[in-house]
N, C-alpha and C. Protein backbone atom coordinates (compact mmCIF):
# COMPACT_ATOMS: atom_id res chain seq x y z
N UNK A 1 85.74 8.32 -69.62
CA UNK A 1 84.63 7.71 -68.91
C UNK A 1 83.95 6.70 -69.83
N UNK A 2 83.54 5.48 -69.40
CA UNK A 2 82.81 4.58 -70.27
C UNK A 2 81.84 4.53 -70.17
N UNK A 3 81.36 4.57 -71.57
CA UNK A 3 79.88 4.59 -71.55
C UNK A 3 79.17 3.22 -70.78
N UNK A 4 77.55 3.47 -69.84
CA UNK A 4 77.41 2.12 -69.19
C UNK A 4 76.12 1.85 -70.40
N UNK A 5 76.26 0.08 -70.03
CA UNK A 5 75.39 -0.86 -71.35
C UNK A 5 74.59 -1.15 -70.09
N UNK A 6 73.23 -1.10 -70.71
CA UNK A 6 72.08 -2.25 -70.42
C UNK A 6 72.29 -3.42 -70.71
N UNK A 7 72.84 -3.87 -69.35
CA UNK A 7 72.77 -5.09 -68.96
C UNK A 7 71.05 -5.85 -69.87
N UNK A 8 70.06 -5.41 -69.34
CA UNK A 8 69.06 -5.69 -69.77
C UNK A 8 68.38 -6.49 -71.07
N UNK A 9 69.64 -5.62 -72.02
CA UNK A 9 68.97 -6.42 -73.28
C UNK A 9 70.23 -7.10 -73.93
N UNK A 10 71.18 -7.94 -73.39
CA UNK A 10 72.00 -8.72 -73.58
C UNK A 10 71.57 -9.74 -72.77
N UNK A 11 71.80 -11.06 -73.10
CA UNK A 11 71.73 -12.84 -72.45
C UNK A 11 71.03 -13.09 -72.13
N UNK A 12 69.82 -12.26 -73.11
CA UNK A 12 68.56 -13.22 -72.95
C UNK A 12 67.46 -12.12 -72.20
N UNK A 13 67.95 -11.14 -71.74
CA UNK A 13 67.16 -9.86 -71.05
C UNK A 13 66.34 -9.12 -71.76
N UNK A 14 65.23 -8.36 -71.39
CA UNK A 14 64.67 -7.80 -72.10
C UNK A 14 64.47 -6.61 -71.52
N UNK A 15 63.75 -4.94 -72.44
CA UNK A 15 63.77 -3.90 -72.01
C UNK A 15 63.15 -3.57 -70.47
N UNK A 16 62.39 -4.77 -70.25
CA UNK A 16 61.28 -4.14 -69.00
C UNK A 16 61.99 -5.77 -67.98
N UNK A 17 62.94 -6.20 -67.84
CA UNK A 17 63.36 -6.99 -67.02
C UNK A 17 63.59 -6.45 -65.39
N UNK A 18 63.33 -7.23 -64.89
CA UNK A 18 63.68 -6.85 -63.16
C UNK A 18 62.40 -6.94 -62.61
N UNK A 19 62.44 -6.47 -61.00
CA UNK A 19 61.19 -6.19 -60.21
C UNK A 19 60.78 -5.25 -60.63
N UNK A 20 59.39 -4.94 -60.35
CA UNK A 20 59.06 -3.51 -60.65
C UNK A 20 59.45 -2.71 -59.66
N UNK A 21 59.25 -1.69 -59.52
CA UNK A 21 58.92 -0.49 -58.69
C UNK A 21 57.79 -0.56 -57.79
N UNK A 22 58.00 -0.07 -56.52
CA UNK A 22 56.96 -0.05 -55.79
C UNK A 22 55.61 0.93 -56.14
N UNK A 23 56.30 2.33 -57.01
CA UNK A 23 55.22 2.95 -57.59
C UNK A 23 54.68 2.77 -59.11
N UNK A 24 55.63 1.74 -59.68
CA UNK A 24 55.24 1.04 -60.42
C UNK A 24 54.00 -0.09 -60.31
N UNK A 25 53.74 -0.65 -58.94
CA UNK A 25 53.13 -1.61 -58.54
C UNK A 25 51.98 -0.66 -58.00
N UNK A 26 51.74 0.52 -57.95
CA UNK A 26 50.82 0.93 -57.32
C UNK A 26 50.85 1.26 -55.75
N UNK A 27 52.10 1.12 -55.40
CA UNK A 27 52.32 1.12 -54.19
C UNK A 27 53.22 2.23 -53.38
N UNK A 28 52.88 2.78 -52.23
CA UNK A 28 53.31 3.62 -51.19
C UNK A 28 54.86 3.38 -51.54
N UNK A 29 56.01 4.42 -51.61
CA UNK A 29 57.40 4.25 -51.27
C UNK A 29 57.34 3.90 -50.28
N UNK A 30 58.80 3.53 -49.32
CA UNK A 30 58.95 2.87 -48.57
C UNK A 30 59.62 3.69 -47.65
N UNK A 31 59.94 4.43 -46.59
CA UNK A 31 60.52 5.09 -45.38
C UNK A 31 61.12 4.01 -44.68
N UNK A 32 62.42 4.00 -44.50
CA UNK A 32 63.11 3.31 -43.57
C UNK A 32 63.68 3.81 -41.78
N UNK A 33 63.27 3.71 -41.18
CA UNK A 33 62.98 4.06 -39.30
C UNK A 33 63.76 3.08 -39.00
N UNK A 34 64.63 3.86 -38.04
CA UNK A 34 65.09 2.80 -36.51
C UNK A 34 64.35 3.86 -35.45
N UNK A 35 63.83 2.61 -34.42
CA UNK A 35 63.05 2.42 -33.56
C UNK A 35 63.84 1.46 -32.34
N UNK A 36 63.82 2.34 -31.16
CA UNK A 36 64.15 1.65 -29.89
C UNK A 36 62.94 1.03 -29.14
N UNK A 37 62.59 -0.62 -29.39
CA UNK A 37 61.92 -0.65 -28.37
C UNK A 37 62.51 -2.23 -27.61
N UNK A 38 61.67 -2.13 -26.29
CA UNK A 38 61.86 -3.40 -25.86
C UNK A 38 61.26 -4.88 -26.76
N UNK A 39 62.28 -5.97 -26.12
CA UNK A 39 62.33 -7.27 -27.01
C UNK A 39 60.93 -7.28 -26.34
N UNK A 40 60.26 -7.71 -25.51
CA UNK A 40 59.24 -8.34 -25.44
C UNK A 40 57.71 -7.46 -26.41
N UNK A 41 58.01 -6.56 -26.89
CA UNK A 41 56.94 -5.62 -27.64
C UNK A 41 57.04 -6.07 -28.86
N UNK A 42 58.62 -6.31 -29.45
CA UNK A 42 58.79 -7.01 -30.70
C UNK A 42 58.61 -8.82 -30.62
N UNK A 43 58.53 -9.50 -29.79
CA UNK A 43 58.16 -10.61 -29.31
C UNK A 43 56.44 -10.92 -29.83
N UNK A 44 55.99 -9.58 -28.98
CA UNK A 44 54.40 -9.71 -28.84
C UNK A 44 53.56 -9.06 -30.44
N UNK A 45 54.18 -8.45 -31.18
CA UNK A 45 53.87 -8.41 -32.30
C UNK A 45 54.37 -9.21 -33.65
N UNK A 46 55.32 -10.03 -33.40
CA UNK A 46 55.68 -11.33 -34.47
C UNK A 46 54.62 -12.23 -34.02
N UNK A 47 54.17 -12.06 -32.81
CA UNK A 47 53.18 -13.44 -32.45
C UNK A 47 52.02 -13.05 -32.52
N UNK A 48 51.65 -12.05 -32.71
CA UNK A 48 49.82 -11.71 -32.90
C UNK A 48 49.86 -11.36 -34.62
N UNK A 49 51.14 -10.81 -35.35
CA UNK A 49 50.65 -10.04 -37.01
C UNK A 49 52.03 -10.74 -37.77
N UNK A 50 52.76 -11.51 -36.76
CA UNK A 50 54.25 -12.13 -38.18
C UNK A 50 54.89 -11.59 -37.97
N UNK A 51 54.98 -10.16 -38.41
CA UNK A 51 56.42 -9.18 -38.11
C UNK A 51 56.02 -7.93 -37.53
N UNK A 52 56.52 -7.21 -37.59
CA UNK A 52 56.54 -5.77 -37.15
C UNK A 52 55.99 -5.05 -37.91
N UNK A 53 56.48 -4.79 -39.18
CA UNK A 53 56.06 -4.11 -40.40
C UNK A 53 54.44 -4.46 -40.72
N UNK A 54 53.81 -5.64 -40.32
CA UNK A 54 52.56 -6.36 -40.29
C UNK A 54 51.86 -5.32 -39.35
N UNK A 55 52.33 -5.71 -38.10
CA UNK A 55 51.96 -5.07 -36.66
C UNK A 55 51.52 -3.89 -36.90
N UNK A 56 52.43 -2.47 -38.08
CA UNK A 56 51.85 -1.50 -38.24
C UNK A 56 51.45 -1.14 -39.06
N UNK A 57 51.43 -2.10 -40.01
CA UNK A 57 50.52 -1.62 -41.01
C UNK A 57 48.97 -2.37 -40.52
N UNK A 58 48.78 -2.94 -39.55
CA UNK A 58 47.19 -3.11 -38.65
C UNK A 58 47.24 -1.71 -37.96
N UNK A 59 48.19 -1.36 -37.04
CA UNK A 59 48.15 0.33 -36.06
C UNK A 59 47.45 1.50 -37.49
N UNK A 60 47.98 1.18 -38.73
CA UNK A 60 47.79 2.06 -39.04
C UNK A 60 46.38 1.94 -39.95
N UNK A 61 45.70 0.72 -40.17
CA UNK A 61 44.57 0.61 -40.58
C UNK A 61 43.39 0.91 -39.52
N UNK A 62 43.79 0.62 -38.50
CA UNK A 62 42.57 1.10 -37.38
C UNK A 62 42.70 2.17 -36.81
């Protein structure tokens, strides 16, 4: 078995390279859902909040 290299600190990389983490950032993990709904519900929430994910994260502030 071969040992794996950090990419990271070869060509110029450094120990803390990349995106952070979402709980690195202070932030909620992420849950991924499929959801059946009709086009015109996903229609009517790209046009009042951008996307969907927008849409409920307003459902879920109020």
């Amino acid at each position: 078995m071969k040992n794996k290299i950090d990419k990271r600190k070869f060509n110029g990389g450094h120990k803390t390279a990349g995106r952070k983490s979402r709980e690195e950032q202070g932030l909620e993990p992420v849950k991924n859902t499929t959801v059946q709904v009709e086009p015109s519900v996903i229609d009517k929430c790209r046009e009042k909040y951008g996307s969907l994910a927008n849409a409920l994260r307003f459902a879920a502030a109020h």
